[in-house]
Protein backbone atom coordinates (compact mmCIF):
# COMPACT_ATOMS: atom_id res chain seq x y z
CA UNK A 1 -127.27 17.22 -70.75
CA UNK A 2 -128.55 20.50 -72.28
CA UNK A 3 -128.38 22.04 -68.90
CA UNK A 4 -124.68 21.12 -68.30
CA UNK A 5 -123.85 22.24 -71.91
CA UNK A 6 -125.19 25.61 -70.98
CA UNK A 7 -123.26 25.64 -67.94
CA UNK A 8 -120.15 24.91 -69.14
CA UNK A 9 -120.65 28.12 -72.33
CA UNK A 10 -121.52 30.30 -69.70
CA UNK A 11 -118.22 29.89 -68.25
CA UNK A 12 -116.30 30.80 -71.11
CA UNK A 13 -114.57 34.39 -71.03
CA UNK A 14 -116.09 36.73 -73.20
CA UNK A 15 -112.80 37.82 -74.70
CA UNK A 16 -109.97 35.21 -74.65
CA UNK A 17 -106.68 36.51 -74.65
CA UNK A 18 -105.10 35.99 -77.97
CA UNK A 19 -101.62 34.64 -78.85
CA UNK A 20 -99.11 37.48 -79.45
CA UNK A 21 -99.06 36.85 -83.58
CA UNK A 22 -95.19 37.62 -85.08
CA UNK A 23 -94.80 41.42 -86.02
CA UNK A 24 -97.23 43.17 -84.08
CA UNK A 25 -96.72 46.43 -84.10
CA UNK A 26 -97.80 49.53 -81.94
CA UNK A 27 -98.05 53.17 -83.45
CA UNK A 28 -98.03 55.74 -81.08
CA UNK A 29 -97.95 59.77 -82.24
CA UNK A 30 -97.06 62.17 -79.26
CA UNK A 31 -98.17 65.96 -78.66
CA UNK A 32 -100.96 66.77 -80.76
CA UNK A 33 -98.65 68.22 -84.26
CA UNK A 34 -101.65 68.89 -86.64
CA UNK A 35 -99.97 67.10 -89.29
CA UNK A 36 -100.73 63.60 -87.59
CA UNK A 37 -104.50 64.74 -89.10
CA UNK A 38 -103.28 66.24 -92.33
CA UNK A 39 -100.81 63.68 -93.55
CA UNK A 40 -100.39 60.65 -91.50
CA UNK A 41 -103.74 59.85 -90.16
CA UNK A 42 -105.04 59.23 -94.48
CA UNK A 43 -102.50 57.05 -94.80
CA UNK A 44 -103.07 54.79 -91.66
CA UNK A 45 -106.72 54.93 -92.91
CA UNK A 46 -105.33 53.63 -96.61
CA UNK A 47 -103.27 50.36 -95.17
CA UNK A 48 -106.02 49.84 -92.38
CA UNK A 49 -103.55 50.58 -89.43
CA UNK A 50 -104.67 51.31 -85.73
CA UNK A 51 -102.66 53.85 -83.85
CA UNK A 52 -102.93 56.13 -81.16
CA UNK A 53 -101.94 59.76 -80.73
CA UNK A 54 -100.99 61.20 -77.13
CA UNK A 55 -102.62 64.65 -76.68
CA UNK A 56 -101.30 67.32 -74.56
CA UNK A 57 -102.26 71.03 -73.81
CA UNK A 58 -98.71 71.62 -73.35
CA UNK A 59 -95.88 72.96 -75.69
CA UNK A 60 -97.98 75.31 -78.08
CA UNK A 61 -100.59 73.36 -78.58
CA UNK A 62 -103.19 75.86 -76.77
CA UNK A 63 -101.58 79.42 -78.80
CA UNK A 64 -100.39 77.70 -81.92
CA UNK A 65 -103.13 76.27 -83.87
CA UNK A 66 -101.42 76.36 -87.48
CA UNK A 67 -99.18 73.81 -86.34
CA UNK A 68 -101.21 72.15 -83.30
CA UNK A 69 -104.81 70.37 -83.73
CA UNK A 70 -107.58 72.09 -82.45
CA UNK A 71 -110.47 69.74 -80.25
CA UNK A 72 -112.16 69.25 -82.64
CA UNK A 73 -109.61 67.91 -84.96
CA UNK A 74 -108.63 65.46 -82.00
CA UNK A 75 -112.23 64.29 -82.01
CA UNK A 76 -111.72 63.83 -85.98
CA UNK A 77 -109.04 61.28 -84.89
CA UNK A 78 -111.38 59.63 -82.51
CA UNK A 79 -114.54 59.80 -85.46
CA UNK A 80 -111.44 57.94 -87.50
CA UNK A 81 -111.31 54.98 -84.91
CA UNK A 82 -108.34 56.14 -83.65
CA UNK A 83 -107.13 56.15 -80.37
CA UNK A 84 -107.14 59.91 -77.74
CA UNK A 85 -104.28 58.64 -75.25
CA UNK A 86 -103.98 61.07 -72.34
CA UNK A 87 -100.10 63.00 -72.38
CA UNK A 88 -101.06 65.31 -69.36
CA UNK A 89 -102.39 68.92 -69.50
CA UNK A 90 -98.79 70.78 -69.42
CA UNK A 91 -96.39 68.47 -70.59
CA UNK A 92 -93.80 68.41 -67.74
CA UNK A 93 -91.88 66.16 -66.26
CA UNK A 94 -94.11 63.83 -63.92
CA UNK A 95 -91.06 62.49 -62.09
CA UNK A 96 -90.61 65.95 -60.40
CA UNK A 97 -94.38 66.88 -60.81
CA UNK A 98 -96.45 67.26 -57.19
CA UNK A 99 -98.76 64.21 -56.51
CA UNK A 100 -101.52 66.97 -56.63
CA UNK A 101 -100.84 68.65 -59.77
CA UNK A 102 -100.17 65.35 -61.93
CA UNK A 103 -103.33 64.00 -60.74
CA UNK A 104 -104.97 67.55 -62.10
CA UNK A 105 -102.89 67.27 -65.20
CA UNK A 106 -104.87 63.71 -66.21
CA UNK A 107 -108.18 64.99 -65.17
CA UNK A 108 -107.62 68.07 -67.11
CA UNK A 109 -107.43 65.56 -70.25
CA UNK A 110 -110.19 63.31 -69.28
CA UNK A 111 -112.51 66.55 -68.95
CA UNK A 112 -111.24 67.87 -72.11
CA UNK A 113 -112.02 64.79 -73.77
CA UNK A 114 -115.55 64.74 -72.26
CA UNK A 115 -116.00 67.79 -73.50
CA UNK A 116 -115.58 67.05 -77.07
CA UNK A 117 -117.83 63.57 -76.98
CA UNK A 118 -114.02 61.39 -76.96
CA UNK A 119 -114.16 58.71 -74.24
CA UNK A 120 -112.21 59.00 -71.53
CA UNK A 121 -108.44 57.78 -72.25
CA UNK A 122 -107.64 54.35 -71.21
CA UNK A 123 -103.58 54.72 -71.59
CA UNK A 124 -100.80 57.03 -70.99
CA UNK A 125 -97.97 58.45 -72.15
CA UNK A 126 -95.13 59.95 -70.23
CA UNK A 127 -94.13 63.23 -71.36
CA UNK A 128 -90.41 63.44 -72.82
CA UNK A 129 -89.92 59.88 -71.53
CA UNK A 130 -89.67 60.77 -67.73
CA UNK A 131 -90.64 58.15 -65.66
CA UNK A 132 -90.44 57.81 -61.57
CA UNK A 133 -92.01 55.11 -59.55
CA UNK A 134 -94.30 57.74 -57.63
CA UNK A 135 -95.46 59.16 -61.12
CA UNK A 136 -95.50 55.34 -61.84
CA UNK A 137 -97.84 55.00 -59.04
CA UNK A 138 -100.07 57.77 -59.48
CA UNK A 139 -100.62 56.08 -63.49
CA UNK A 140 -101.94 53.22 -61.67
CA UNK A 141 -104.45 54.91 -59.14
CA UNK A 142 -106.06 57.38 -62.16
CA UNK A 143 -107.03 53.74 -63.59
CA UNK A 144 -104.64 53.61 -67.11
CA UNK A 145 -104.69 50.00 -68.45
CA UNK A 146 -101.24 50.85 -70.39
CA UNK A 147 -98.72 53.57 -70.28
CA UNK A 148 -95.62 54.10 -72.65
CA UNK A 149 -92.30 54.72 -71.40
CA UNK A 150 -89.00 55.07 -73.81
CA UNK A 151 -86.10 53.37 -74.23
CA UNK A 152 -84.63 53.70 -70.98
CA UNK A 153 -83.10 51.71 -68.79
CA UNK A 154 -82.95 49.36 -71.54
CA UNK A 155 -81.38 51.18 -74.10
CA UNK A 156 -79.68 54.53 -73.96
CA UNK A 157 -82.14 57.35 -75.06
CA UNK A 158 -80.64 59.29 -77.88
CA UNK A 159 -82.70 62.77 -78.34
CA UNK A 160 -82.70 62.43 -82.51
CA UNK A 161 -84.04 58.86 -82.67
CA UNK A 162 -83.28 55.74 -80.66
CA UNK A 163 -83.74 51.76 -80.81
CA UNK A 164 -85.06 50.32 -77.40
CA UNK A 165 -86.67 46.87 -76.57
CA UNK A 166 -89.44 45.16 -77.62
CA UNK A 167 -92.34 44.74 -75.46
CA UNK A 168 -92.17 41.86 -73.69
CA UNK A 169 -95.42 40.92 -71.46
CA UNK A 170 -93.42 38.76 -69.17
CA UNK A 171 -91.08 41.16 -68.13
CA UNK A 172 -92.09 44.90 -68.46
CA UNK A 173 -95.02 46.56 -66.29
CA UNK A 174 -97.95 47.59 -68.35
CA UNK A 175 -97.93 51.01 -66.91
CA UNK A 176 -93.70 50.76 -68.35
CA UNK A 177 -94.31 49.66 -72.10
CA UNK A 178 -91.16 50.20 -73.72
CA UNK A 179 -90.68 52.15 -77.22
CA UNK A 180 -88.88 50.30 -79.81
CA UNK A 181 -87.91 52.99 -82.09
CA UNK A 182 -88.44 56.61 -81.26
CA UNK A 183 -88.52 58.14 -84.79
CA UNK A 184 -86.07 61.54 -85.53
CA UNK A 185 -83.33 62.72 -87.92
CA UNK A 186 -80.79 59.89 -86.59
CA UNK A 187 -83.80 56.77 -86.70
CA UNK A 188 -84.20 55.83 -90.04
CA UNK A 189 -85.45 52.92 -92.43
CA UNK A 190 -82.74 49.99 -90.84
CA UNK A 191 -83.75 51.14 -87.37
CA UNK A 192 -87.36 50.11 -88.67
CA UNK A 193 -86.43 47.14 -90.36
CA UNK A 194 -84.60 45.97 -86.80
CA UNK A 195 -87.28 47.49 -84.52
CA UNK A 196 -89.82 45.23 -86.97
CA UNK A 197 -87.72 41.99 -86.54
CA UNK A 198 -87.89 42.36 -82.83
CA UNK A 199 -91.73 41.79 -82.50
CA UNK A 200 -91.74 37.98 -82.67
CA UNK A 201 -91.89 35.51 -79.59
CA UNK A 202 -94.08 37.16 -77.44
CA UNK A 203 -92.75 40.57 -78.17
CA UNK A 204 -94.24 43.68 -79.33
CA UNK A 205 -92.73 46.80 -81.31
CA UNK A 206 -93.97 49.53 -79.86
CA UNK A 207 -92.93 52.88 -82.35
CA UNK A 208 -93.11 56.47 -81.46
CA UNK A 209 -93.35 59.36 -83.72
CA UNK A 210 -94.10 62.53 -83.08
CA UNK A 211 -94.95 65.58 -86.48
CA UNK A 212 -94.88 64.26 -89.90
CA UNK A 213 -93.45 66.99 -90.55
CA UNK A 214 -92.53 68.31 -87.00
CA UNK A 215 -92.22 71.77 -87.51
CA UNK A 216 -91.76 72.94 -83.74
CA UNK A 217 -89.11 70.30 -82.75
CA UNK A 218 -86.68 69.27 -85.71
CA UNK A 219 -84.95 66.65 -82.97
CA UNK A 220 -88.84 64.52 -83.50
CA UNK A 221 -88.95 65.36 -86.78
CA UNK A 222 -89.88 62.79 -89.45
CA UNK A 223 -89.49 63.49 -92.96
CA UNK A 224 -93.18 62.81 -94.80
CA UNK A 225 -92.35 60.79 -97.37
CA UNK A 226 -89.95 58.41 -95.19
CA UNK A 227 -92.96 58.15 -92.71
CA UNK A 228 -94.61 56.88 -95.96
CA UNK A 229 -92.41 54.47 -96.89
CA UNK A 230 -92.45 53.19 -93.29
CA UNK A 231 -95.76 52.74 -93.68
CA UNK A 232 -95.43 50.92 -97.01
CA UNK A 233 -93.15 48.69 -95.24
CA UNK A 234 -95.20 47.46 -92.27
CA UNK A 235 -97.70 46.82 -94.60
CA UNK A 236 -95.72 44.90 -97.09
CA UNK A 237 -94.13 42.69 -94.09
CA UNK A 238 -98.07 41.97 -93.10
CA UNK A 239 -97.50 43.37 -89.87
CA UNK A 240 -100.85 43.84 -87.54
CA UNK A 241 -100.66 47.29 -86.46
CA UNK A 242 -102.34 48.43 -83.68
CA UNK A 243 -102.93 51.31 -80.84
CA UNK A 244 -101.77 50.93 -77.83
CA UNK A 245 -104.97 50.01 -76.04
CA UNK A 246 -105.33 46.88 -78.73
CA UNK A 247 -102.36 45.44 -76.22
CA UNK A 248 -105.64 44.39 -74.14
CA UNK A 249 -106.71 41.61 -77.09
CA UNK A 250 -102.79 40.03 -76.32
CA UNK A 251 -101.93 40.97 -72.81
C-alpha cells in the first residue's frame, strides 16, 4: 500500500494550474521611462503588486539617460522582483521588420540582460502595438511563453488611451494577449473602473502604461498622482496584481 501511495504522489504535477480568481490584473510598463524606477516602482512595492516593464534600446533610451533608465537601474527592477520583458533592441515595427533583424533585435535584449545578471526574458511585447503573423511567428520560435498585443482587432486603438478586451485564455493566443486599458491623456479613472470589472469569468485585465510622468511622449503620458490613485484602487477592490509571466500560475 505504501508503494502505491508513493506512486500515485509522484504523479502529481508540480505546479497545478490555478483557477483564474475574479479581478486579476496584469501591469505592464513599456520603454524603459526612468520614472517607472523613481515613482511607480515604490508604490507597487507599498501595495505588494507584481508588474512587468518592457525594455527597449530604442527611442532615446541609449542618449537620454535623464529621462531613460540606465542597466543598471533595469537590474534594480529585477533586484525588486520585478519582471525585465524583452520590447526589442530598436523599437520598430516587427510587422515590416526582416525575419533576420527581428530575430537580432530579441537577442540583442537577451544579451543585454545577461550582461547585467537579469535572466533572460520569458515574454514580449510588441512595439507600438504592431503585430503580423510572421512577427507572430518569429515570437514563437525565440521561445516567449507570453507576448502582449493592444487593443486591436478587438477594439479600435485610440493613440491617447484606449479600452480593449479582457484576456480570455480560451480564445486569444498567448503570444496575442490583449491590453485592456492602454493608459494616456483620454484613459482615465472610469476606463479603470470598466477595464477592472472585465477581469472576472476566466478573464484577465491586462493594463499598459508607459512614463509616470512620460516626459518624451505626452500621447502615453500618465499624470503621477492619477497613476496613484489607480493604484489605490486596485488595491482597495483586492485585486491580485501580477506581471505578465504570473499568467503561467492560471494559463
Amino acid at each position: 500500500m505504501a508503494q502505491d501511495n508513493q506512486t500515485q504522489t509522484s504523479t502529481l504535477p508540480l505546479n497545478p494550474i490555478q483557477t483564474i480568481p475574479d479581478k486579476l490584473v496584469v501591469l505592464t510598463f513599456d520603454d524603459g521611462v526612468k520614472s517607472q524606477l523613481t515613482f511607480a516602482a515604490p508604490l507597487l512595492q507599498h501595495y505588494g503588486f507584481g508588474a512587468t516593464f518592457y525594455i527597449t534600446e530604442g527611442l532615446r533610451f541609449l542618449e537620454d539617460k535623464e529621462r531613460y533608465l540606465t542597466w543598471a537601474e533595469v537590474r534594480t527592477l529585477h533586484d525588486l522582483g520585478f519582471e525585465i520583458g524583452n520590447h526589442t533592441r530598436q523599437h520598430k515595427n516587427v510587422a515590416t521588420q526582416a525575419t533576420a533583424e527581428l530575430r537580432a533585435d530579441l537577442t540583442h535584449i537577451d544579451q543585454r540582460c545577461a550582461e547585467h545578471g537579469i535572466p533572460r526574458p520569458t515574454t514580449f511585447c510588441y512595439p507600438g502595438y504592431h503585430t503580423s503573423p510572421e512577427a507572430v511567428q518569429v515570437i514563437a520560435e525565440h521561445g516567449f511563453q507570453f507576448a502582449r498585443a493592444g487593443t486591436m482587432p478587438d477594439y479600435p486603438y485610440h493613440r491617447e488611451g484606449s479600452r480593449g478586451p479582457a484576456y480570455d485564455p480560451q480564445r486569444h493566443p498567448p503570444l496575442l494577449v490583449p491590453t485592456t486599458g492602454a493608459s494616456g491623456p483620454n484613459w482615465g479613472f472610469a476606463d479603470l473602473v470598466w477595464a477592472v470589472e472585465q477581469a472576472s469569468n476566466g478573464k484577465i485585465s491586462v493594463l499598459t502604461f508607459h512614463g509616470v510622468p512620460d516626459l518624451d511622449h505626452s500621447w502615453v503620458h500618465t499624470e503621477p498622482a492619477v497613476f496613484a490613485s489607480y493604484l489605490h484602487y486596485l488595491h482597495e477592490r483586492g485585486c491580485t496584481v501580477i506581471a505578465l509571466r504570473d499568467l503561467a500560475r492560471y494559463v
